[in-house]
PDB file of N, CA and C in Angstrom:
ATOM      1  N   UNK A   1       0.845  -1.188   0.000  1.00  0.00           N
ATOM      2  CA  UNK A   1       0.000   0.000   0.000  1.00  0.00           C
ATOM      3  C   UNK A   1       0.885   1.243   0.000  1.00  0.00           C
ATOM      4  N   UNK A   2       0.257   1.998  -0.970  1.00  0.00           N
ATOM      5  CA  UNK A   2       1.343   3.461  -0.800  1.00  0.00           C
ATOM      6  C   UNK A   2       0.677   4.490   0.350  1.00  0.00           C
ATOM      7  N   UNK A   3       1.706   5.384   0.825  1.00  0.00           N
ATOM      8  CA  UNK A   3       1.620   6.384   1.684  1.00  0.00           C
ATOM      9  C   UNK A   3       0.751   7.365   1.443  1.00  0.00           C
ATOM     10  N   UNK A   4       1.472   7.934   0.118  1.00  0.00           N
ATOM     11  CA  UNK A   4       0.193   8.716  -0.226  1.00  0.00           C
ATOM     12  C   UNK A   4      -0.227   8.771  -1.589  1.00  0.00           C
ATOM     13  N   UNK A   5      -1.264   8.940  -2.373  1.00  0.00           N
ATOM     14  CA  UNK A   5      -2.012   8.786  -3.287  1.00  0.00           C
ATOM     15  C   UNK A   5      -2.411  10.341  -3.638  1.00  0.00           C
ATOM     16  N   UNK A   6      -1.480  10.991  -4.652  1.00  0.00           N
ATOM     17  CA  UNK A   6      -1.613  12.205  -5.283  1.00  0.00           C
ATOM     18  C   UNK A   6      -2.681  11.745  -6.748  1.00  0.00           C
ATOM     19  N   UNK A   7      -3.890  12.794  -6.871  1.00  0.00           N
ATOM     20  CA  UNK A   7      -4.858  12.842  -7.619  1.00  0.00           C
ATOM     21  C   UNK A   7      -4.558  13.911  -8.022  1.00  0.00           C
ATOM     22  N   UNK A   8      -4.397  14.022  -9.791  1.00  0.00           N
ATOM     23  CA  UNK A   8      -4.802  15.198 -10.719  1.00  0.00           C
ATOM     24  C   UNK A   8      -5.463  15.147 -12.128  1.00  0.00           C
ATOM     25  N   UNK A   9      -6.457  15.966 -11.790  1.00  0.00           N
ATOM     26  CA  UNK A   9      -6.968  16.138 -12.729  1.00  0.00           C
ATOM     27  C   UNK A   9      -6.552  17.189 -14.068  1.00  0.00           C
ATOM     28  N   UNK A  10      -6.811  16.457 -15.379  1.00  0.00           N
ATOM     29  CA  UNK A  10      -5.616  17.392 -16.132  1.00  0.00           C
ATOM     30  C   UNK A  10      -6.729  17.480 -17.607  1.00  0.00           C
ATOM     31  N   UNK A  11      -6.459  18.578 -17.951  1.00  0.00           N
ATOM     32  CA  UNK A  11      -6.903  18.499 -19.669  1.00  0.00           C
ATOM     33  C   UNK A  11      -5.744  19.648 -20.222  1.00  0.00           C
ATOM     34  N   UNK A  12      -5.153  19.198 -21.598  1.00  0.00           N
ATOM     35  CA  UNK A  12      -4.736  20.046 -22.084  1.00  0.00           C
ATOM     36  C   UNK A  12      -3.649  20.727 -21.251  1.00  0.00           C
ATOM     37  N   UNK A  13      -3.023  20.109 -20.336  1.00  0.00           N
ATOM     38  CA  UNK A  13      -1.523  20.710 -19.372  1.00  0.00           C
ATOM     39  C   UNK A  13      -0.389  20.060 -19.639  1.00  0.00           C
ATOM     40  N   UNK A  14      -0.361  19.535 -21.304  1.00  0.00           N
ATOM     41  CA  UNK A  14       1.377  19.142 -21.346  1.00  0.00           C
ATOM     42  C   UNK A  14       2.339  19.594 -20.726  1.00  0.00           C
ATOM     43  N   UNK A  15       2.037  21.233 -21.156  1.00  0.00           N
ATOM     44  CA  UNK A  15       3.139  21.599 -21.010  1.00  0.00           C
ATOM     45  C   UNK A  15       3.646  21.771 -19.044  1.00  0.00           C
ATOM     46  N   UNK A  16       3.280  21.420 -18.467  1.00  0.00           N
ATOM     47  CA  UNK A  16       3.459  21.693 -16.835  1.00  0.00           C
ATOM     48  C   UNK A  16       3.782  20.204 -16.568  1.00  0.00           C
ATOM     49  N   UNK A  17       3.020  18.800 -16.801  1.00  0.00           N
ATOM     50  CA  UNK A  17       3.177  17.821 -16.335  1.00  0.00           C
ATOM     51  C   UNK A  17       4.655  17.194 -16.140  1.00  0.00           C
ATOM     52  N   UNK A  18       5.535  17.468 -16.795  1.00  0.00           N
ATOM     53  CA  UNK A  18       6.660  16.845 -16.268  1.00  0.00           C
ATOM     54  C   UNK A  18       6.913  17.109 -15.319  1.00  0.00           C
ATOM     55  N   UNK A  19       7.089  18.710 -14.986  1.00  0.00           N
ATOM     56  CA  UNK A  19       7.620  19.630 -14.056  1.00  0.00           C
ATOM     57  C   UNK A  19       6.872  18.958 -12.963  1.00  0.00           C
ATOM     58  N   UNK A  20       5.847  19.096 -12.839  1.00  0.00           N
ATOM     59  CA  UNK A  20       4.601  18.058 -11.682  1.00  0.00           C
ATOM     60  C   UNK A  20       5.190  16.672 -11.050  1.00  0.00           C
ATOM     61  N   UNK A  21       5.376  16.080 -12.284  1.00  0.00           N
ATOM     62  CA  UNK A  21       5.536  14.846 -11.675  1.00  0.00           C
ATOM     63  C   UNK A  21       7.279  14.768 -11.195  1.00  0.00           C
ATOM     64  N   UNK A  22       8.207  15.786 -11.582  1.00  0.00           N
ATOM     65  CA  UNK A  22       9.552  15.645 -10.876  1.00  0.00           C
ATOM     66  C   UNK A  22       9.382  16.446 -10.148  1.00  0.00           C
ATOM     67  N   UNK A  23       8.505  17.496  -9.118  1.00  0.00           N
ATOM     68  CA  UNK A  23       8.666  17.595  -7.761  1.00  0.00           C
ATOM     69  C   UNK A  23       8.074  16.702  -7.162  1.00  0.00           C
ATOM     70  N   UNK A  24       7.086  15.695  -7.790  1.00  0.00           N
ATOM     71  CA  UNK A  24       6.784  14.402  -6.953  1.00  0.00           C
ATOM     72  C   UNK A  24       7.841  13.519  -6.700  1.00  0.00           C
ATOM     73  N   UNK A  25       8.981  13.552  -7.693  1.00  0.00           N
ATOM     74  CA  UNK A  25       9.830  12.303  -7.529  1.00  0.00           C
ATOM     75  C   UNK A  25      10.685  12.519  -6.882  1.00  0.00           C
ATOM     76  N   UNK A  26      10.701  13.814  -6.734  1.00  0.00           N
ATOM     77  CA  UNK A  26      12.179  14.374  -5.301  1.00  0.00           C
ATOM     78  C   UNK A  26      11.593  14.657  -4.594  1.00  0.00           C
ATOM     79  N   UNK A  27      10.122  13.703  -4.077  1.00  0.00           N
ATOM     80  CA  UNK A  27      10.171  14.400  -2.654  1.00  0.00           C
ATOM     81  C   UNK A  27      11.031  13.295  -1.639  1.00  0.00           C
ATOM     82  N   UNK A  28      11.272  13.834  -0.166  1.00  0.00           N
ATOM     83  CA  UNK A  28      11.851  12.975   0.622  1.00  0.00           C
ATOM     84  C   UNK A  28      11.509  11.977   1.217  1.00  0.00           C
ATOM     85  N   UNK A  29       9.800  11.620   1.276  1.00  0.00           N
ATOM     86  CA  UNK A  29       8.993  10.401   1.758  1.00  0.00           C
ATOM     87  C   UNK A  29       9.578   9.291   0.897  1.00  0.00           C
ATOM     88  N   UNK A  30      10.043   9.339  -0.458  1.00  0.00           N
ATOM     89  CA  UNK A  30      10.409   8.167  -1.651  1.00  0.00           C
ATOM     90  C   UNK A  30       9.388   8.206  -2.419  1.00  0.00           C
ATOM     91  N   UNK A  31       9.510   8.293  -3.892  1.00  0.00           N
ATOM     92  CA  UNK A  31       8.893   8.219  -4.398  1.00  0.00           C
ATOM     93  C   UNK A  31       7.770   6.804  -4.919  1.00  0.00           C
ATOM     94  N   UNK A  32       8.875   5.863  -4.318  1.00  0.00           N
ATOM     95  CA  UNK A  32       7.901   4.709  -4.405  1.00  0.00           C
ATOM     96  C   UNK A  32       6.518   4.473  -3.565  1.00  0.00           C
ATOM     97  N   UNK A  33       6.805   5.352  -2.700  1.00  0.00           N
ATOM     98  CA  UNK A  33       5.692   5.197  -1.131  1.00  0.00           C
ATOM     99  C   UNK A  33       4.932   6.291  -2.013  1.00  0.00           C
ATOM    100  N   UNK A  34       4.663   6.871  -3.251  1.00  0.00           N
ATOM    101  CA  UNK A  34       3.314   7.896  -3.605  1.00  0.00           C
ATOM    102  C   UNK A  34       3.142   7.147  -4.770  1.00  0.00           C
ATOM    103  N   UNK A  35       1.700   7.303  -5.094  1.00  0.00           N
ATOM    104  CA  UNK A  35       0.928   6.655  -5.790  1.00  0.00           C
ATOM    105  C   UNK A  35       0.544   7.962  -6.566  1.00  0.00           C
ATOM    106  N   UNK A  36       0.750   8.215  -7.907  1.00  0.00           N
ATOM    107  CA  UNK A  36       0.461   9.306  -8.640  1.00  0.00           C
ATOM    108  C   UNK A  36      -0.979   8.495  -9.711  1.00  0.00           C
ATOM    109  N   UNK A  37      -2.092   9.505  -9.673  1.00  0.00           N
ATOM    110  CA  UNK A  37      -3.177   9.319 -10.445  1.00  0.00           C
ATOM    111  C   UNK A  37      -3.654  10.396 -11.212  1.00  0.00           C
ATOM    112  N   UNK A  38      -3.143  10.036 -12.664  1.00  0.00           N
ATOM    113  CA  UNK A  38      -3.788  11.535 -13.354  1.00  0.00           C
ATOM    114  C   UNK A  38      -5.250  10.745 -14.037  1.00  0.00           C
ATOM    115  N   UNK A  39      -6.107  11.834 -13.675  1.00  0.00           N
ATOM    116  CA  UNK A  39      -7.297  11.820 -14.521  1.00  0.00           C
ATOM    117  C   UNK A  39      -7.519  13.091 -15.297  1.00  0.00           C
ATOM    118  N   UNK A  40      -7.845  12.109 -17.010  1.00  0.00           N
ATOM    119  CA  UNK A  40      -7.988  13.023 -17.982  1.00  0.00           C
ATOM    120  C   UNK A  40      -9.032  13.365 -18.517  1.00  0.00           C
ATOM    121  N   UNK A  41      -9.634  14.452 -18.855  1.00  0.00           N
ATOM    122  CA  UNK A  41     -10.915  15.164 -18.659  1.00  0.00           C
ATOM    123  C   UNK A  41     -10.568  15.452 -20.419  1.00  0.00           C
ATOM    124  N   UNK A  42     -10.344  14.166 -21.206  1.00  0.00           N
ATOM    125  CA  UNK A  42     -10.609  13.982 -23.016  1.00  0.00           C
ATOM    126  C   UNK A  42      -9.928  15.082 -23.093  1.00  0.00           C
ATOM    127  N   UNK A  43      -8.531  15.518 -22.971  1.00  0.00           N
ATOM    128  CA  UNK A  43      -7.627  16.498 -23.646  1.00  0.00           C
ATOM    129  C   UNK A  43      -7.682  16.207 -24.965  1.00  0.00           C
ATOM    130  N   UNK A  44      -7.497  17.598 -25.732  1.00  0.00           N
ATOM    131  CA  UNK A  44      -7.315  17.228 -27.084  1.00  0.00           C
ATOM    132  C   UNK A  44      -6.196  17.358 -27.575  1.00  0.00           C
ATOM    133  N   UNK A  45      -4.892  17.647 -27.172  1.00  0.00           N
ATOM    134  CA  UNK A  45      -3.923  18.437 -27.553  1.00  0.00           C
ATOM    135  C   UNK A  45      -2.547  16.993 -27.172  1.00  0.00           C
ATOM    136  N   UNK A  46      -2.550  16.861 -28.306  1.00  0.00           N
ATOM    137  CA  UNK A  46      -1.373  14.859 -28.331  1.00  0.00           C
ATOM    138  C   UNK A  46       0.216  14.892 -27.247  1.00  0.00           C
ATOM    139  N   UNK A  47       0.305  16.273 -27.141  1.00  0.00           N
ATOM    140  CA  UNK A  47       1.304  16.386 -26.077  1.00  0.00           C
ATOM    141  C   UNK A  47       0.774  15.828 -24.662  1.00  0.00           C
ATOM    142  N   UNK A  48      -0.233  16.340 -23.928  1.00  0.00           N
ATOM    143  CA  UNK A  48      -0.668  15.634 -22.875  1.00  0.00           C
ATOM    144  C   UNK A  48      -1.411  13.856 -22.878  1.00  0.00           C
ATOM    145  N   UNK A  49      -1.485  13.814 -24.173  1.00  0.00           N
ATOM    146  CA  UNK A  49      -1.818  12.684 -23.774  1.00  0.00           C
ATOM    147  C   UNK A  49      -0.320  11.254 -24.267  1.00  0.00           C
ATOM    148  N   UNK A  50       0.360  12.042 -24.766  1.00  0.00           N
ATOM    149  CA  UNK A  50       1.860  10.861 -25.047  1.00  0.00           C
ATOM    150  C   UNK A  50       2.562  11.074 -23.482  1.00  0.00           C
ATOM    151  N   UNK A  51       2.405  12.513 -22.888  1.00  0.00           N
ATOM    152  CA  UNK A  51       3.348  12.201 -21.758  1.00  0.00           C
ATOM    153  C   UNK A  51       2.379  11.381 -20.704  1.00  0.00           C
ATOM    154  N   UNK A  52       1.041  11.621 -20.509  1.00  0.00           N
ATOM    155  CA  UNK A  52       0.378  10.436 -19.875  1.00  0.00           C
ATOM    156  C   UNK A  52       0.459   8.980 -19.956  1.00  0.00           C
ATOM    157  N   UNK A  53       0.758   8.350 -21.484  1.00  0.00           N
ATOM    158  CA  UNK A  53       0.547   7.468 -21.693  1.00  0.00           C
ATOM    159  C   UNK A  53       2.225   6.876 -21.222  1.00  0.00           C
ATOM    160  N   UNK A  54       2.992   7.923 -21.411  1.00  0.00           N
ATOM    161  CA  UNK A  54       4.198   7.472 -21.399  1.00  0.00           C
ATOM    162  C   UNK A  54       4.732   7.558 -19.616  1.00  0.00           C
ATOM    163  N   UNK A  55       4.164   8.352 -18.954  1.00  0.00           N
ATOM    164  CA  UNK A  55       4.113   8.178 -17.132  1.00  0.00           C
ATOM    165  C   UNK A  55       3.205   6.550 -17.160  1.00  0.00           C
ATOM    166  N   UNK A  56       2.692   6.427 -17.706  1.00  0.00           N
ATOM    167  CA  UNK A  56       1.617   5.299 -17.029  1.00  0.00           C
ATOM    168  C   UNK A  56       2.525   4.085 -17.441  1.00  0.00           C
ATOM    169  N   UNK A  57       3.088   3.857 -18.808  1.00  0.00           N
ATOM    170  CA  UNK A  57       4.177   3.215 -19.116  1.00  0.00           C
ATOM    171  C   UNK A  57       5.581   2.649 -18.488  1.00  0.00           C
ATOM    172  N   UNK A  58       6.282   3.932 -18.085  1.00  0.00           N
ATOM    173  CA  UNK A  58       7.119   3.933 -17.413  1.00  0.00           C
ATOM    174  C   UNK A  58       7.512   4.024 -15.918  1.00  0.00           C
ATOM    175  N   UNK A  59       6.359   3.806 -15.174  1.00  0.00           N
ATOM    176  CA  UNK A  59       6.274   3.948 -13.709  1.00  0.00           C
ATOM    177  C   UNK A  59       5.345   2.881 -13.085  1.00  0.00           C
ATOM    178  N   UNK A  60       5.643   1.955 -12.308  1.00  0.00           N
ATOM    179  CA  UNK A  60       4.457   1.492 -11.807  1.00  0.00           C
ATOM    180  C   UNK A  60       3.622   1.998 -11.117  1.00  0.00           C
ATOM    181  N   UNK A  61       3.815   2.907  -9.788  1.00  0.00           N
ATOM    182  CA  UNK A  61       3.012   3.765  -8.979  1.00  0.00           C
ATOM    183  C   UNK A  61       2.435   5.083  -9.907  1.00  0.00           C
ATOM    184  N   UNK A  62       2.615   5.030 -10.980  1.00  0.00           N
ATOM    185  CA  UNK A  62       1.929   6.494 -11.987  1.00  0.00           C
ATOM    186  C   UNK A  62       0.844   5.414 -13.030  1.00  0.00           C
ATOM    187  N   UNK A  63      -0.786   6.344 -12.446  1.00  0.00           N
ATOM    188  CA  UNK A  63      -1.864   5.517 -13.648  1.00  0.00           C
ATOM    189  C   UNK A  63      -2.235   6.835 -13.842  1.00  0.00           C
ATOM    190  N   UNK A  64      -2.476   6.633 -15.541  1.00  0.00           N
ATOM    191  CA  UNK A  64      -3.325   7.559 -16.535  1.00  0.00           C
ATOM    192  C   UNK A  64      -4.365   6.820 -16.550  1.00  0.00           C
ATOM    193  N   UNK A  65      -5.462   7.573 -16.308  1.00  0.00           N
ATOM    194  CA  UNK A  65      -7.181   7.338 -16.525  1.00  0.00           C
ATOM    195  C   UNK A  65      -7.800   8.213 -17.595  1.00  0.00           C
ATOM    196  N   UNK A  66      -8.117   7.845 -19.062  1.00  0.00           N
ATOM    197  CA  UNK A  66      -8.544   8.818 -19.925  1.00  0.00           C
ATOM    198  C   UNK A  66     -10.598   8.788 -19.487  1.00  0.00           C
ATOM    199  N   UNK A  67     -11.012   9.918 -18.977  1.00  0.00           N
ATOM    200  CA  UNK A  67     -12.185  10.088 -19.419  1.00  0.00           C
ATOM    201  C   UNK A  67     -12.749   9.845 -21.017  1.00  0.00           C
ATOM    202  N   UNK A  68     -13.784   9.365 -21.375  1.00  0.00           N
ATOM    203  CA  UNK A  68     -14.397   9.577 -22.373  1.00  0.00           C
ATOM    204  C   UNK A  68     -14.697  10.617 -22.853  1.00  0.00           C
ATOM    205  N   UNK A  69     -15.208  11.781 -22.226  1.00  0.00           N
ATOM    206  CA  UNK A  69     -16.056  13.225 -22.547  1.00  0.00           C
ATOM    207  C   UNK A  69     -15.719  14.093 -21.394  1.00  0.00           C
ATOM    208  N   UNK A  70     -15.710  14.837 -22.206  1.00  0.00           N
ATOM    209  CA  UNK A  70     -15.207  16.011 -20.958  1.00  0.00           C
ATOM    210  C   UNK A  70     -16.061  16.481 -20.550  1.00  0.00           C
ATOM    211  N   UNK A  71     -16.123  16.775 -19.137  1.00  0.00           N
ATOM    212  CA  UNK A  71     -17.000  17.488 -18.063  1.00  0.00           C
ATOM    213  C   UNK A  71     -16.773  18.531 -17.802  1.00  0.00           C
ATOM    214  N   UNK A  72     -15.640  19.232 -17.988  1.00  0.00           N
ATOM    215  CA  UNK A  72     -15.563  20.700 -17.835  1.00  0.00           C
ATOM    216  C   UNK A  72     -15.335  21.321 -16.353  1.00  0.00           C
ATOM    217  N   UNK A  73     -15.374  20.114 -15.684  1.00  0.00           N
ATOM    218  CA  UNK A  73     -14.724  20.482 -14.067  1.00  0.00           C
ATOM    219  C   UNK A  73     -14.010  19.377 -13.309  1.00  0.00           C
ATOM    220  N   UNK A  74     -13.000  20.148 -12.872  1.00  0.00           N
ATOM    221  CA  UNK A  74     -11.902  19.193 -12.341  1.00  0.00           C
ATOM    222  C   UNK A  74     -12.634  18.420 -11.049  1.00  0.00           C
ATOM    223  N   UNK A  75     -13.437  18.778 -10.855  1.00  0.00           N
ATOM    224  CA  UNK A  75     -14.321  17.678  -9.347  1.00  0.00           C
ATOM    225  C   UNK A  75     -14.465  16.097 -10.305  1.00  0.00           C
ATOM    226  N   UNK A  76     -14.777  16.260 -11.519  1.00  0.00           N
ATOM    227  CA  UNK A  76     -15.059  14.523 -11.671  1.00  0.00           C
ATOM    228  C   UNK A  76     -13.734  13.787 -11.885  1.00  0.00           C
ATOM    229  N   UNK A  77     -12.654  14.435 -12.529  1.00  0.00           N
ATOM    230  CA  UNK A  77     -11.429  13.625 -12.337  1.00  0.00           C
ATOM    231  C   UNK A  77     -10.886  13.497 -10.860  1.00  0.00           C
ATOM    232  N   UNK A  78     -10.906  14.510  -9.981  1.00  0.00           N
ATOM    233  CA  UNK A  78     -10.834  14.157  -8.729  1.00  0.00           C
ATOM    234  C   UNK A  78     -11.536  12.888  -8.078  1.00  0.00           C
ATOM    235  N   UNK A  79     -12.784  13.283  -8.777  1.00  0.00           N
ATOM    236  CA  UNK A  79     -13.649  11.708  -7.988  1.00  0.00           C
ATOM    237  C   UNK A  79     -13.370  10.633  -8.714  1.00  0.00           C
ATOM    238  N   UNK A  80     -13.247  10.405  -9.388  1.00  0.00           N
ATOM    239  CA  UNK A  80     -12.394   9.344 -10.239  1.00  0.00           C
ATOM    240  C   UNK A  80     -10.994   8.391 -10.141  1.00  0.00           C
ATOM    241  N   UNK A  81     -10.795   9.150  -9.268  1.00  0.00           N
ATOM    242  CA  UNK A  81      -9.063   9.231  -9.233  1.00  0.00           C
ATOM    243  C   UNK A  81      -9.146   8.960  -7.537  1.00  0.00           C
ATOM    244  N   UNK A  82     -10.540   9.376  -6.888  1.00  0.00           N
ATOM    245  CA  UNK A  82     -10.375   9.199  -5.460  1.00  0.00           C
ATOM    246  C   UNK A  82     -10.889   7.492  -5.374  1.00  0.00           C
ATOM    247  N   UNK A  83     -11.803   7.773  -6.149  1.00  0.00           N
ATOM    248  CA  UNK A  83     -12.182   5.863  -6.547  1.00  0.00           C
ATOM    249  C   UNK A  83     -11.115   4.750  -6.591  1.00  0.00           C
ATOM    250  N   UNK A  84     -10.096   5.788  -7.439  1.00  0.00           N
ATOM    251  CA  UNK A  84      -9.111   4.535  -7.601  1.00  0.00           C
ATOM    252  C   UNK A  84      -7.997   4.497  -6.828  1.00  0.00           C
ATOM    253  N   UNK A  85      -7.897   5.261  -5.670  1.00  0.00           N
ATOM    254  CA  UNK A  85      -6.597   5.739  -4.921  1.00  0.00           C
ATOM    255  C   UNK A  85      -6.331   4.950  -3.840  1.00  0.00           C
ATOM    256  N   UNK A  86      -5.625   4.026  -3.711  1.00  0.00           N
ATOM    257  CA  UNK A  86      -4.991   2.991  -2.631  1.00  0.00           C
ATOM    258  C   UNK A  86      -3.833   3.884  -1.655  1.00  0.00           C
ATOM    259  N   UNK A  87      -3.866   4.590  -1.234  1.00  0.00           N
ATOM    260  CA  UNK A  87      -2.619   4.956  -0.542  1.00  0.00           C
ATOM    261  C   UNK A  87      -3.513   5.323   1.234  1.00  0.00           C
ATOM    262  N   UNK A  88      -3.148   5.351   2.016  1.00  0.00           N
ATOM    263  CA  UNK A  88      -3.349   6.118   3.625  1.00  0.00           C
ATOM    264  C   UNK A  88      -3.810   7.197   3.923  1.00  0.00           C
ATOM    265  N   UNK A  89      -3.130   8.181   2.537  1.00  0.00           N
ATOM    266  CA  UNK A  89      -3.723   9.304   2.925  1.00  0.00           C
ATOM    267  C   UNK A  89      -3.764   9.867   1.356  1.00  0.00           C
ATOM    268  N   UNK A  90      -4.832  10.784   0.396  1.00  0.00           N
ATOM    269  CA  UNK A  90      -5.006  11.408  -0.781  1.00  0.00           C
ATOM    270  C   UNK A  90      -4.896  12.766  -0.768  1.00  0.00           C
ATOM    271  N   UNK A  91      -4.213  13.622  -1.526  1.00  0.00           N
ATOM    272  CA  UNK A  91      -3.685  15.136  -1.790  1.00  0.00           C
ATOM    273  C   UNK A  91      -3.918  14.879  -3.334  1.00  0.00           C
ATOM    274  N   UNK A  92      -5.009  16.130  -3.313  1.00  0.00           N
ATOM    275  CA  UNK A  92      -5.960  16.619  -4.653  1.00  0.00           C
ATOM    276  C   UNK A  92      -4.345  17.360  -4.961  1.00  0.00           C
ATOM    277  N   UNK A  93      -4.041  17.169  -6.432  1.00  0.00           N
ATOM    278  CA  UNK A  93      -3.079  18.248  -7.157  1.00  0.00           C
ATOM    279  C   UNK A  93      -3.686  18.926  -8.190  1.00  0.00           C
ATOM    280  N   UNK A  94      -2.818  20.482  -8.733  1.00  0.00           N
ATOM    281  CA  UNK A  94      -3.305  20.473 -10.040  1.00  0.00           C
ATOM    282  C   UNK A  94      -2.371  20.663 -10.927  1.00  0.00           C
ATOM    283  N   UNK A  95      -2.393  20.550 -12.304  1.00  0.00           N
ATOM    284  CA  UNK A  95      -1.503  19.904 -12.987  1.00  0.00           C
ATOM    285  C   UNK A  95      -0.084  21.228 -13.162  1.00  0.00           C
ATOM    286  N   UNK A  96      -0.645  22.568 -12.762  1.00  0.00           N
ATOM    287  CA  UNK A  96       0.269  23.295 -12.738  1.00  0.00           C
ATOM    288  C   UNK A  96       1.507  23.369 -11.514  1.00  0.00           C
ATOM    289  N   UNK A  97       0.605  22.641 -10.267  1.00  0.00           N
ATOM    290  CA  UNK A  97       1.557  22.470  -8.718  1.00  0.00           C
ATOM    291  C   UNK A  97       2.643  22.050  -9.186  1.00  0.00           C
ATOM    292  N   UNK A  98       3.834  22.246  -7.944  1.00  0.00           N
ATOM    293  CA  UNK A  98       5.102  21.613  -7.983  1.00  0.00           C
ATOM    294  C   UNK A  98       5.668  21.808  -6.444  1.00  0.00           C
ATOM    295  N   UNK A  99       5.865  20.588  -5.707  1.00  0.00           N
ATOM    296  CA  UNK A  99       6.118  21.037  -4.600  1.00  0.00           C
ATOM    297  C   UNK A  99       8.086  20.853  -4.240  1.00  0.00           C
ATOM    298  N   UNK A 100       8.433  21.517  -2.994  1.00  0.00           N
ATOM    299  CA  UNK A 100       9.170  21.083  -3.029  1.00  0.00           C
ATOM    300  C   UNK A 100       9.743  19.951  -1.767  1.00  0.00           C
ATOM    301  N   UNK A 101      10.794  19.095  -1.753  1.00  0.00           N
ATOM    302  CA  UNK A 101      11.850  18.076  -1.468  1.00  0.00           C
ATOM    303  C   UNK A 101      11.351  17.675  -0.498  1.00  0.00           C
ATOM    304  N   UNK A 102      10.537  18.603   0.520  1.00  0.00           N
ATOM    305  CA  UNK A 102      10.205  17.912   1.827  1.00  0.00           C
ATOM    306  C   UNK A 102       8.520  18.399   2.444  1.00  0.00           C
ATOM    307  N   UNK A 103       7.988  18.694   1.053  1.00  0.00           N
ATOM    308  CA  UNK A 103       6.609  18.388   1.225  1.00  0.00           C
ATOM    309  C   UNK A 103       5.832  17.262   1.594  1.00  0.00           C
ATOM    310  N   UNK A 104       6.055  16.249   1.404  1.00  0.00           N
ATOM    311  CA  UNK A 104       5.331  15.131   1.732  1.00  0.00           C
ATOM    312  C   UNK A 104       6.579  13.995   3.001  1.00  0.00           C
TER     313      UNK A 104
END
């Protein structure tokens, strides 16, 4: 079970998501102990969805969830993402955050 279970909801935020997910990976808890969950609210734009596909690929604790249709508010990828979140404790992100080294 992971520690903690970071939820974000994302459409159309290529350009921020790396940056996102490497202040997740330096934080000091370990990155293996966080469970990263992006939910995607049907981006249209192929940059966010290759680096999703390619986090979900290359990480075991990182899942991409593509919505079907977009809803137009980040509450349903949150709930989505809270559905699927195995960790102790869940911290809502958004795809622009970046924390630093000894946030978590």
């Amino acid at each position: 079970m992971y520690k903690i279970s970071v939820v974000v909801a994302t459409y159309n935020s290529g350009d921020f998501l790396s940056e996102f997910l490497d202040s997740i990976k330096s934080q000091s808890l370990g990155f293996e102990d966080i469970e990263v969950i992006f939910v995607d609210d049907a981006s249209t734009d192929s940059c966010t969805l290759d680096l999703l596909n390619n986090f979900n690929e290359s990480y075991p604790n990182v899942s991409a969830v593509f919505l079907d249709e977009n809803s137009g508010f980040p509450g349903t990828g949150r709930n989505r993402g809270l559905d699927l979140a195995g960790g102790e404790y869940v911290i809502f992100a958004d795809h622009d955050d970046s924390y630093v080294e000894n946030a978590f």
